[in-house]
Protein backbone atom coordinates (compact mmCIF):
# COMPACT_ATOMS: atom_id res chain seq x y z
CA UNK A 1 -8.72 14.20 1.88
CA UNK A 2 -5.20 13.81 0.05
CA UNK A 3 -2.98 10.51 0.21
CA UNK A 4 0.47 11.02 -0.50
CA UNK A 5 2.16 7.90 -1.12
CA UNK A 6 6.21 7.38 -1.18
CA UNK A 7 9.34 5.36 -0.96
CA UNK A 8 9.08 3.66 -4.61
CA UNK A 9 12.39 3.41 -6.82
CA UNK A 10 14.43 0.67 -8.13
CA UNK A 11 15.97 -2.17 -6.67
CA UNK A 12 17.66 -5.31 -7.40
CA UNK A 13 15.82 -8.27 -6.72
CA UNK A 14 16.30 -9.89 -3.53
CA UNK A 15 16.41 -6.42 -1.70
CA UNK A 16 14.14 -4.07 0.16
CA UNK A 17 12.17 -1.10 0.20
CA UNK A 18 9.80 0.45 2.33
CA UNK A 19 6.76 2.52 1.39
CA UNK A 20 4.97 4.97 3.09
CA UNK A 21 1.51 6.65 2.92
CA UNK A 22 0.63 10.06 4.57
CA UNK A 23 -3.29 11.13 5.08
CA UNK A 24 -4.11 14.74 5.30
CA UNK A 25 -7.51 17.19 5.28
CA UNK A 26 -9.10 14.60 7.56
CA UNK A 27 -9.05 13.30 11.04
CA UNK A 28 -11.69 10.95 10.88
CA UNK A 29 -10.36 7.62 11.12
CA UNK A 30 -10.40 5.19 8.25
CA UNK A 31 -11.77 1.56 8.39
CA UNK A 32 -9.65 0.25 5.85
CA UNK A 33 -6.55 1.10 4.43
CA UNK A 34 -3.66 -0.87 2.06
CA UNK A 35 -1.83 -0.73 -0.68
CA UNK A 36 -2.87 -1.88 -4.28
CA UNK A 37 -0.37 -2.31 -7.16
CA UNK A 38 -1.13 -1.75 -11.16
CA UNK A 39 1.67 -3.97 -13.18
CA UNK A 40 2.10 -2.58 -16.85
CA UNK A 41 -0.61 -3.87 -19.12
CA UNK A 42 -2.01 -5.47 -16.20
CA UNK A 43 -4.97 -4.69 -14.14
CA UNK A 44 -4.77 -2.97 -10.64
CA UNK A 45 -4.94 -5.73 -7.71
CA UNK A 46 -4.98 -5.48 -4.19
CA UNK A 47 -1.29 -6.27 -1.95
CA UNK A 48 -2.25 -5.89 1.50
CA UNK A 49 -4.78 -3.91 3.81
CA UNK A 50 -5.28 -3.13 7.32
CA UNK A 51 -7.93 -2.71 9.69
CA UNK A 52 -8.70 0.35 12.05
CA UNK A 53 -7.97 -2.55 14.47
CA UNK A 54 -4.63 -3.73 12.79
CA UNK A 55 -6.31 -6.70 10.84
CA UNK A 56 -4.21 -7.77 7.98
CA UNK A 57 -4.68 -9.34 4.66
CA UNK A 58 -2.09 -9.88 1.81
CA UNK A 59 -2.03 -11.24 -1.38
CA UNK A 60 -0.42 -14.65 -1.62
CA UNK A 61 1.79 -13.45 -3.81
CA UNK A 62 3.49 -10.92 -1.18
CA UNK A 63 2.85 -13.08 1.86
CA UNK A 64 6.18 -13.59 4.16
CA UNK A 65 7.83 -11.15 2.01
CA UNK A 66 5.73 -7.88 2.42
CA UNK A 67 4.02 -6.33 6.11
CA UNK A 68 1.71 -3.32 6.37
CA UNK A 69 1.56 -1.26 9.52
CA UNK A 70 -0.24 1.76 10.19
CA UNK A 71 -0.16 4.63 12.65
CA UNK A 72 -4.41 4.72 13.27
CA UNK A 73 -3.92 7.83 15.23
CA UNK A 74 -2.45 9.42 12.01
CA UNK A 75 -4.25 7.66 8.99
CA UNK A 76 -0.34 6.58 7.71
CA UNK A 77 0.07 3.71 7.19
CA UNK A 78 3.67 1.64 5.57
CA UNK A 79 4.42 -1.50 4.24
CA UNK A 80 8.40 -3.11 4.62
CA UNK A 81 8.79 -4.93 1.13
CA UNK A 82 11.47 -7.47 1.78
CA UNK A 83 13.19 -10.51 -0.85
CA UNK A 84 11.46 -8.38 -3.91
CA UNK A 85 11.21 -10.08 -7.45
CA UNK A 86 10.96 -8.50 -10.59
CA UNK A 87 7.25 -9.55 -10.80
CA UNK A 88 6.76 -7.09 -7.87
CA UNK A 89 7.09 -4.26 -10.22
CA UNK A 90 4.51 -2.07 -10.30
CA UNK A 91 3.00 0.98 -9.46
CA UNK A 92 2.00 1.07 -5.96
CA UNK A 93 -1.29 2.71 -5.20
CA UNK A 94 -2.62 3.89 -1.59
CA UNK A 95 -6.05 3.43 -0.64
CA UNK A 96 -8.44 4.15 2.38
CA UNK A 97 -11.82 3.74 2.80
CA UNK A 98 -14.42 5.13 5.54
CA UNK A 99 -17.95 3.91 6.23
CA UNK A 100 -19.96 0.70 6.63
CA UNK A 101 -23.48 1.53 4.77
CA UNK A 102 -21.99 3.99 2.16
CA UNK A 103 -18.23 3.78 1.77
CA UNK A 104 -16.07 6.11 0.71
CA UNK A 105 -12.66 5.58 -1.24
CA UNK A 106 -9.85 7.69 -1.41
CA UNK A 107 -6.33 6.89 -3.39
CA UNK A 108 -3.49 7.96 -3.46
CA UNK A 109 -1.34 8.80 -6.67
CA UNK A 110 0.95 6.10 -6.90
CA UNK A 111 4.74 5.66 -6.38
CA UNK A 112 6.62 3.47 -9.32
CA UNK A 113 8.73 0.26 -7.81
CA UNK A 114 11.22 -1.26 -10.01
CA UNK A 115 12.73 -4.25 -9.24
CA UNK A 116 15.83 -5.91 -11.62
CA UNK A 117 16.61 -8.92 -12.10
């Protein structure tokens, strides 16, 4: 199973970007899938997830500014990252994970967003 993750680069703050996620080598669907973000020196913290049944959760942080959507017949999933700040940069990780008694947890490697001030 491979998660390819894209759509980072810079922007100003107060603009947009959208990224996207790609699942391959699998078509067993996930229950869970988001996006987590790893600030430098910081540690890796979760932005948003969605359900197989297109539950969503988001970080406070993001909430109003950031929306994940997903393509469940696909495993992709995006997220539209609107009004960014500079404390939004990070690198943006993918991540799925399958099962309810053992779960399994795939990630993606991650894309770099840059926001200036």
């Amino acid at each position: 199973v491979q998660l390819q993750a894209c759509g980072g680069g810079l922007v100003q703050a107060g603009g947009s970007l959208r990224l996207s996620c790609a699942t391959s080598g699998t078509t067993v669907n996930f229950n869970n899938m988001g996006w987590y973000r790893q600030a430098p020196g910081k540690q890796r913290e979760l932005v948003a997830t969605i359900t197989s049944d297109g539950g969503t959760n988001y970080v406070d942080s993001v909430k109003g500014r950031f929306f994940i959507s997903r393509d469940g017949a696909k495993n992709n999933i995006d997220m539209q990252m609107n009004s960014l700040k500079p404390e939004d940069t990070a690198v943006y990780y993918c991540n799925a994970r399958r099962g309810s008694v053992v779960i399994t947890t795939f990630w993606g490697r991650g894309t770099l967003v840059t926001v200036s001030s």
